[in-house]
N, C-alpha and C. Protein backbone atom coordinates (compact mmCIF):
# COMPACT_ATOMS: atom_id res chain seq x y z
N UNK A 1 82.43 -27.94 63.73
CA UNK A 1 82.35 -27.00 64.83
C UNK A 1 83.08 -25.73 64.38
N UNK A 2 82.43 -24.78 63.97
CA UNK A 2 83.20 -23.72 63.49
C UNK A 2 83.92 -23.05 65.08
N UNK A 3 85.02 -22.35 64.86
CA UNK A 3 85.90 -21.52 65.54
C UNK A 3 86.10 -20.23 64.64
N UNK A 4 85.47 -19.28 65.45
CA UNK A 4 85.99 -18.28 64.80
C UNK A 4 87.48 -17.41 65.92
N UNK A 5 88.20 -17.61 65.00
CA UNK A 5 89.51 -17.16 65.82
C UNK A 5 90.32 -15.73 65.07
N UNK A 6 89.79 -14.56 66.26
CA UNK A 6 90.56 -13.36 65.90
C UNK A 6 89.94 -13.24 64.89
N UNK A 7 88.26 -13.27 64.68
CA UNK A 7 88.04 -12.97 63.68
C UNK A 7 86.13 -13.29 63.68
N UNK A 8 85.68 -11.98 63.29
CA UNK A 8 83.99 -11.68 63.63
C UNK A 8 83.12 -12.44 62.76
N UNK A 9 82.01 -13.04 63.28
CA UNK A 9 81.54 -14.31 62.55
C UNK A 9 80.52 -13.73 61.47
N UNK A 10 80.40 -12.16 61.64
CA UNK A 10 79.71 -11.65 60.65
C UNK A 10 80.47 -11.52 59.86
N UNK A 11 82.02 -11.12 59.85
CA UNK A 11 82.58 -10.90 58.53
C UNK A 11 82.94 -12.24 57.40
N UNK A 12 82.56 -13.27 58.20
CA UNK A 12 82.13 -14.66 57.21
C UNK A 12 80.90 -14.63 56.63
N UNK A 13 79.94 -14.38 57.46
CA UNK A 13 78.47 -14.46 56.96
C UNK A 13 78.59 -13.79 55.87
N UNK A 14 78.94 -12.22 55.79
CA UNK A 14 79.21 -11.43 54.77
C UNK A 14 80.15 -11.41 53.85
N UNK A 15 80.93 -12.21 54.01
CA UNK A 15 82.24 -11.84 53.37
C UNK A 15 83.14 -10.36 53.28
N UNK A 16 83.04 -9.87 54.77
CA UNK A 16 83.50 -8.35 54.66
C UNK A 16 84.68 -8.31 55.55
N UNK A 17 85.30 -7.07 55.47
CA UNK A 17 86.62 -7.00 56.22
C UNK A 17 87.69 -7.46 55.52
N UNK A 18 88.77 -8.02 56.97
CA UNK A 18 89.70 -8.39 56.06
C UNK A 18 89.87 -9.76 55.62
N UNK A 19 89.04 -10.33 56.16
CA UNK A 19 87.91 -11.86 55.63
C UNK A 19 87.92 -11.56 54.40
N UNK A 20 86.71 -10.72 54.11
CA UNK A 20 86.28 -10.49 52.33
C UNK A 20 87.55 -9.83 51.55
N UNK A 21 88.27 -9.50 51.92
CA UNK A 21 89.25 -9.42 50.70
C UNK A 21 90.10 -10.60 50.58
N UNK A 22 90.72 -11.11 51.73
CA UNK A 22 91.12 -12.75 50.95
C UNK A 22 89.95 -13.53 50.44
N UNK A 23 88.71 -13.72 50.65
CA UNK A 23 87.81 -14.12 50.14
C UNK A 23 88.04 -13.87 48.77
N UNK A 24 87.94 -12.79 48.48
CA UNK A 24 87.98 -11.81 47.17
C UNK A 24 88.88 -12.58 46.06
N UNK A 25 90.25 -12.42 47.11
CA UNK A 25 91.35 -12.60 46.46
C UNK A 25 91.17 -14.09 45.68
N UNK A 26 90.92 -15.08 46.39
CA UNK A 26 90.68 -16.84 46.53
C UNK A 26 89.78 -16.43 45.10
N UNK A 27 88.84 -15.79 45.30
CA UNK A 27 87.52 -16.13 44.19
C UNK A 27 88.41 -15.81 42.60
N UNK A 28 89.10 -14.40 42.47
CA UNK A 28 90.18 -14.64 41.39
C UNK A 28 90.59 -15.73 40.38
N UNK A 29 90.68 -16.71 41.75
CA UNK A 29 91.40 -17.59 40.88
C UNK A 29 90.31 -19.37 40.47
N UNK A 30 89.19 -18.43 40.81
CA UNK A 30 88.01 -19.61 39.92
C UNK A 30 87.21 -18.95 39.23
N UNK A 31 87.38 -19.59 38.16
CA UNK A 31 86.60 -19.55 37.29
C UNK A 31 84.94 -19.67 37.03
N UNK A 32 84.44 -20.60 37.42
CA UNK A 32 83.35 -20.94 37.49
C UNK A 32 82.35 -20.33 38.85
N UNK A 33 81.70 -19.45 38.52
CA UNK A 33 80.76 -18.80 39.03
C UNK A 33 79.83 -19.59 40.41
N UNK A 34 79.62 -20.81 39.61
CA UNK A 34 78.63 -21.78 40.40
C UNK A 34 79.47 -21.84 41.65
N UNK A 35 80.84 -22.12 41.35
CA UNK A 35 81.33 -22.71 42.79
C UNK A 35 81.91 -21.25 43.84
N UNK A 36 81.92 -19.78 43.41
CA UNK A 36 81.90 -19.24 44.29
C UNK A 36 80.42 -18.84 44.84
N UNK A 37 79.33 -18.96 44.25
CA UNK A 37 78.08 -18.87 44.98
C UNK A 37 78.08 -19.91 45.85
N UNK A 38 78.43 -21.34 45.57
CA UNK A 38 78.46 -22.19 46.81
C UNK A 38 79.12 -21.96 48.01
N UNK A 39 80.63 -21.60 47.28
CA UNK A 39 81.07 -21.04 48.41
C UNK A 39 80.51 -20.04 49.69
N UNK A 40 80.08 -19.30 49.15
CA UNK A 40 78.96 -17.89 49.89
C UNK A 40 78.41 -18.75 50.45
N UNK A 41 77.88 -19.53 50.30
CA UNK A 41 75.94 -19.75 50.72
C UNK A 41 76.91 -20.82 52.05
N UNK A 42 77.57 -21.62 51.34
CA UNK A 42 78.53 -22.76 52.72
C UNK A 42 79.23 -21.39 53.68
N UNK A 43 79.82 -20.54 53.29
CA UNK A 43 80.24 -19.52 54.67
C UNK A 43 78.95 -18.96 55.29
N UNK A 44 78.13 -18.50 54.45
CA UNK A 44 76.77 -18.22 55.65
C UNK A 44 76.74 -19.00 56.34
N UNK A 45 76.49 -20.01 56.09
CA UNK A 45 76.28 -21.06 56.49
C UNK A 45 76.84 -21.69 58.00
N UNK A 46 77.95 -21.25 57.92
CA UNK A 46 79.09 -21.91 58.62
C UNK A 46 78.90 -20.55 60.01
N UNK A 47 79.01 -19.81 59.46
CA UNK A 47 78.82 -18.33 60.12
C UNK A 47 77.51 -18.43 61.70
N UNK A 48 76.74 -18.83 60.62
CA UNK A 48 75.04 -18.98 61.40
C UNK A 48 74.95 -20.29 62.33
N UNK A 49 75.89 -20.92 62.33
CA UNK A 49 76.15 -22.17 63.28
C UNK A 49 77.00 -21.69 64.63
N UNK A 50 76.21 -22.17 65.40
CA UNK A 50 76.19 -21.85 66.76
C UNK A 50 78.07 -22.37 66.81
N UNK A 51 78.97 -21.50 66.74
CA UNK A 51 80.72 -22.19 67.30
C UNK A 51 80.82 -21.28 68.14
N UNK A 52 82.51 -21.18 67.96
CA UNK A 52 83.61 -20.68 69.12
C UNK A 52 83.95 -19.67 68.86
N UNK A 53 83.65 -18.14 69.81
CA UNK A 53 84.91 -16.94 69.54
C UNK A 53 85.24 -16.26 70.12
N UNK A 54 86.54 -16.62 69.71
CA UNK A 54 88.04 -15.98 70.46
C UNK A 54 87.59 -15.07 71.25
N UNK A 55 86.57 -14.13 70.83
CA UNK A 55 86.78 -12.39 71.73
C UNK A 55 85.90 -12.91 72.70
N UNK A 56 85.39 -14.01 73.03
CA UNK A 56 84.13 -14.17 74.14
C UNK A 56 84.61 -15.33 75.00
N UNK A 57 86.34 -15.72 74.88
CA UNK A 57 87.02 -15.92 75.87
C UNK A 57 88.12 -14.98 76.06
N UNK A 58 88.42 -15.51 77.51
CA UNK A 58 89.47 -14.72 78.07
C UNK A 58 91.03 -15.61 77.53
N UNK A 59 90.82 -16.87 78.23
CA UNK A 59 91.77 -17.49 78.35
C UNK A 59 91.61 -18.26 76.64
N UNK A 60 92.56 -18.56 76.08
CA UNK A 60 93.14 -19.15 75.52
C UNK A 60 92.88 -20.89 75.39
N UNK A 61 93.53 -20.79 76.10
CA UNK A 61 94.00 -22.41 76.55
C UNK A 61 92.95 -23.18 76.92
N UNK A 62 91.51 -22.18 77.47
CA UNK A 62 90.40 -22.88 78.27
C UNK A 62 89.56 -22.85 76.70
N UNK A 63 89.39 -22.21 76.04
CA UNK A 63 88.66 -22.24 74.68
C UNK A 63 89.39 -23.12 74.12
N UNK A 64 90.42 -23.56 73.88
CA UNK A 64 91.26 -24.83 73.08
C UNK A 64 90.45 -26.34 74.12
N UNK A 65 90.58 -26.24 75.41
CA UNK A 65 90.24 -27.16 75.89
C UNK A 65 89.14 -27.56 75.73
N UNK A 66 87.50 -26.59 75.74
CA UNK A 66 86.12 -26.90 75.51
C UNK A 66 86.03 -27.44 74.04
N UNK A 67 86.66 -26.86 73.34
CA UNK A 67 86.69 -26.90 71.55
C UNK A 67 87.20 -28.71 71.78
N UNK A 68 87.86 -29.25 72.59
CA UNK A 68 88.64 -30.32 72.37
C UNK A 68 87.84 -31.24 72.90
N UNK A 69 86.53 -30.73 74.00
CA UNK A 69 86.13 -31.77 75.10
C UNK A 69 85.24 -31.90 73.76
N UNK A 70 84.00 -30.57 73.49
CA UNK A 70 83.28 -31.06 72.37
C UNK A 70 83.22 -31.73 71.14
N UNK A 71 84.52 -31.56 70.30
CA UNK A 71 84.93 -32.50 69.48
C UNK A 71 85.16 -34.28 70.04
N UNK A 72 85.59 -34.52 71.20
CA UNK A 72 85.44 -35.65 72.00
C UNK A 72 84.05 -36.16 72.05
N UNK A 73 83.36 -35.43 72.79
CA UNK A 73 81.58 -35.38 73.07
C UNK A 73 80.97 -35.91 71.81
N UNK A 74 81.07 -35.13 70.61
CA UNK A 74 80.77 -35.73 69.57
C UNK A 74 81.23 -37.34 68.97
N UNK A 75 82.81 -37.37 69.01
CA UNK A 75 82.87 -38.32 68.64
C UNK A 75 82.68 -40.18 69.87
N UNK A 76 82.11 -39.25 70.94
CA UNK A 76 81.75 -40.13 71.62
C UNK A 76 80.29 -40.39 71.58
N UNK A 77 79.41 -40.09 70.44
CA UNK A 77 78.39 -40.34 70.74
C UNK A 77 77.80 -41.72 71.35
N UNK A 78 78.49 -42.51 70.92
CA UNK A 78 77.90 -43.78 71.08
C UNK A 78 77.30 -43.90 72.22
N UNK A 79 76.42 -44.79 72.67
CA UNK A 79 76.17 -44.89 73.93
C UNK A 79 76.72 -46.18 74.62
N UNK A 80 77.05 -46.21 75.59
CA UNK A 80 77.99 -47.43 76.25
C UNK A 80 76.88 -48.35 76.53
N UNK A 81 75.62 -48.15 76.17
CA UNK A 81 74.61 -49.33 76.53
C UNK A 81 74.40 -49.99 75.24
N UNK A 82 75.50 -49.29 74.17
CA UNK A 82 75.74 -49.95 72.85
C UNK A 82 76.07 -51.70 72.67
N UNK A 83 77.13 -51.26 74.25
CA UNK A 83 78.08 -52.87 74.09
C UNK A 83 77.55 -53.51 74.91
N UNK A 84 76.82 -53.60 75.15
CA UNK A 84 76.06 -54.42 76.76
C UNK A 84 75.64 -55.74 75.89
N UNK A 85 75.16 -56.06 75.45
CA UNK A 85 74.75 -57.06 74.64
C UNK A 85 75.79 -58.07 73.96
N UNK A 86 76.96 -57.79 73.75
CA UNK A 86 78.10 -58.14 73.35
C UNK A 86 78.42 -59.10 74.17
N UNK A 87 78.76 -60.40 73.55
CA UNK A 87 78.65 -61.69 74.57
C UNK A 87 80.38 -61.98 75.03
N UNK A 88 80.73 -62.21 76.06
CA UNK A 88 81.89 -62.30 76.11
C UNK A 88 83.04 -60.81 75.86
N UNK A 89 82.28 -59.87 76.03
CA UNK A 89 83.22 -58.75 75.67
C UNK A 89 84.06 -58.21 76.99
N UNK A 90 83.34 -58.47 78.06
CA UNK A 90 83.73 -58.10 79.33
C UNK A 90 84.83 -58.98 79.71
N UNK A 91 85.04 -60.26 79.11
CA UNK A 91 86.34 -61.04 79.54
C UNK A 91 87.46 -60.70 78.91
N UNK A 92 87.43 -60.37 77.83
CA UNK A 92 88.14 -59.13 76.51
C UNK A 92 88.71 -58.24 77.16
N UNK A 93 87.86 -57.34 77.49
CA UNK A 93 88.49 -56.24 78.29
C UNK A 93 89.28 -55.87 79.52
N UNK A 94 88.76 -57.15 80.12
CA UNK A 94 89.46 -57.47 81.91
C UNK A 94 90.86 -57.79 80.86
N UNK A 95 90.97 -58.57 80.38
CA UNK A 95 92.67 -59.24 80.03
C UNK A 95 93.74 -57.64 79.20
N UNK A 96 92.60 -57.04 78.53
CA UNK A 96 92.98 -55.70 77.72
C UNK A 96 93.65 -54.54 79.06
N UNK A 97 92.97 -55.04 80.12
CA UNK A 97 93.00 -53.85 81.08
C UNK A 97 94.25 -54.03 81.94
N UNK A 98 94.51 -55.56 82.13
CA UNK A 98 95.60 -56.12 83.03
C UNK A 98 97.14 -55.64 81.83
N UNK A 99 96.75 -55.66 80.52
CA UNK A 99 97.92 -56.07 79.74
C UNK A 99 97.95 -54.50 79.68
N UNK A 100 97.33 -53.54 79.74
CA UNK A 100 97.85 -52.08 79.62
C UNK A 100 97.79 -51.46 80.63
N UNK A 101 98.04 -52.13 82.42
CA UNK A 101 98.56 -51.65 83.47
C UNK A 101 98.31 -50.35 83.47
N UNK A 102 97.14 -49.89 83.77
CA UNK A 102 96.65 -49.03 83.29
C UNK A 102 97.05 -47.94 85.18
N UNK A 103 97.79 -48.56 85.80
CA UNK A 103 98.17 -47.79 86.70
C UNK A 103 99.62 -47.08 86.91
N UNK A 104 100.02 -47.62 85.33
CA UNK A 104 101.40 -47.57 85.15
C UNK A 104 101.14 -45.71 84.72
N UNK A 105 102.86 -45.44 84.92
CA UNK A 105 103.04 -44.07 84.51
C UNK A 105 103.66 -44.38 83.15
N UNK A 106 104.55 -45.31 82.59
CA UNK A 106 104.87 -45.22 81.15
C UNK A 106 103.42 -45.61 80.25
N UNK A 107 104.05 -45.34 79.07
CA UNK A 107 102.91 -45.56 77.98
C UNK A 107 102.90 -46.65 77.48
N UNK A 108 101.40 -47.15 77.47
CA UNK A 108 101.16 -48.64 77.01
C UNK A 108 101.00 -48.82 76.01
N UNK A 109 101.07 -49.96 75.13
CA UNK A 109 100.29 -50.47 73.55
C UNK A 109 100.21 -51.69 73.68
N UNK A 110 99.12 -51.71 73.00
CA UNK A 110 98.55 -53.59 72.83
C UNK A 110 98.13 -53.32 71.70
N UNK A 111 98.55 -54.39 70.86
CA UNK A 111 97.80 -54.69 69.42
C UNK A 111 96.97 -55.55 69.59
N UNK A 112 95.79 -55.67 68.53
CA UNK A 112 94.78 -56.73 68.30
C UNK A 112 95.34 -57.35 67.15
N UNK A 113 94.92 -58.54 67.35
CA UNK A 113 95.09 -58.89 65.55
C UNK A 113 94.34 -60.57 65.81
N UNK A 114 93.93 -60.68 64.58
CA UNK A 114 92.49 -62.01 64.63
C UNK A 114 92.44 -61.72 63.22
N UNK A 115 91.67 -62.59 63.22
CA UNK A 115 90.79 -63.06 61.32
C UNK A 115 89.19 -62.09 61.67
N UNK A 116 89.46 -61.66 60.58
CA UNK A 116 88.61 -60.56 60.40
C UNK A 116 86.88 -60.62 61.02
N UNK A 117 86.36 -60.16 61.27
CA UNK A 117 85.30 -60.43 61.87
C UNK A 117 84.66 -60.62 63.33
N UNK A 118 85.95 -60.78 64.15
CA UNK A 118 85.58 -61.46 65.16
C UNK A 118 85.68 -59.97 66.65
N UNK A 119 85.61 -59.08 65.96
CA UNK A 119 85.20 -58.01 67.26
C UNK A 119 86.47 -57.31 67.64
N UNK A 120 87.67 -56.91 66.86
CA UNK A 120 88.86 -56.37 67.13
C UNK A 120 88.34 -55.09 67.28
N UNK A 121 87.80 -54.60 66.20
CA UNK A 121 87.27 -53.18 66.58
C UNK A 121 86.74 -52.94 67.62
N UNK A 122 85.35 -53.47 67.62
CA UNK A 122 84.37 -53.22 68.53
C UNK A 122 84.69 -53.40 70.01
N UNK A 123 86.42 -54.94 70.24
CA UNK A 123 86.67 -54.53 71.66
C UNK A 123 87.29 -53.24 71.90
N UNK A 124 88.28 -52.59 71.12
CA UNK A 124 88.86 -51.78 70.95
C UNK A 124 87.90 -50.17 71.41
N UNK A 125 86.72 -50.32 70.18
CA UNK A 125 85.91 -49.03 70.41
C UNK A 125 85.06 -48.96 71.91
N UNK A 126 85.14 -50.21 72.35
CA UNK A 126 84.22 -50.11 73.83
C UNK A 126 85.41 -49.71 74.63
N UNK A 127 86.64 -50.38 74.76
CA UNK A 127 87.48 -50.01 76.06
C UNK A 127 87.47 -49.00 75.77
N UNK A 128 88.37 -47.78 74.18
CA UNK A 128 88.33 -46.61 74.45
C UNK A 128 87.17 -46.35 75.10
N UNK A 129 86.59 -46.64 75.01
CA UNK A 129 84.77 -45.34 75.51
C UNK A 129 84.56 -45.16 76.65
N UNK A 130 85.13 -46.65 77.42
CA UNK A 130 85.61 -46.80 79.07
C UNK A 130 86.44 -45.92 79.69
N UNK A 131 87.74 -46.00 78.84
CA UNK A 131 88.93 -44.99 79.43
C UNK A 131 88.79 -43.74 79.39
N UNK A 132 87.99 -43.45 78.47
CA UNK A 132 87.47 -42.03 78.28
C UNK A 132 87.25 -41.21 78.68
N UNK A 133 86.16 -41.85 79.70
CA UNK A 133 84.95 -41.21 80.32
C UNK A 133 85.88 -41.35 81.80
């Protein structure tokens, strides 16, 4: 998710401003030709992807927050009709849910631990996806 912060997404595309002179500066110190053309072609690149910038919010804090929901969004792709099929996972989670008092104001932890194989993750990755949302 590019962010462009305090800083114009053309002068990446281009490498101009005061972008392109640290650009400039960085390239100095490689040698090999190939990898600053990559470089270029990955900042176009990066440039031409729909992100975030600074001058097209007001607030601060509310652009940190969307930047944070979407990075979430993404890594929530999964779909929760993922775990539905999962036999016994729902009795997992009722005992997961009682043991992290989840109405409490201090902070909870529960560890998993089992012989490998048997769904530590996967209970783990479904409750997060629950609490999540």
């Amino acid at each position: 998710i590019p962010v462009f912060y305090r800083l114009d997404p053309s002068h990446v595309r281009k490498q101009t401003g005061a972008f392109g002179k640290i650009f400039e500066e960085t390239c100095k110190n490689q040698t090999e030709e190939v990898i600053i053309i990559q470089w270029r072609r990955a900042l176009t690149d990066v440039a031409n992807t729909l992100g975030y910038h600074s001058v097209n919010w007001g607030n601060e804090a509310a652009m940190v927050e969307e930047i944070a929901n979407d990075v979430l969004d993404k890594l929530l792709l999964t779909s929760s009709k993922d775990s539905e099929n999962f036999v016994g996972i729902e009795d997992h989670l009722a005992k997961l849910s009682v043991l992290l008092q989840l109405d409490a104001e201090e902070v909870r932890m529960v560890g998993l631990w089992g012989s490998s194989g048997i769904g530590k993750t996967t209970i783990a990755r479904v409750l997060f996806q629950r609490l999540s949302r």
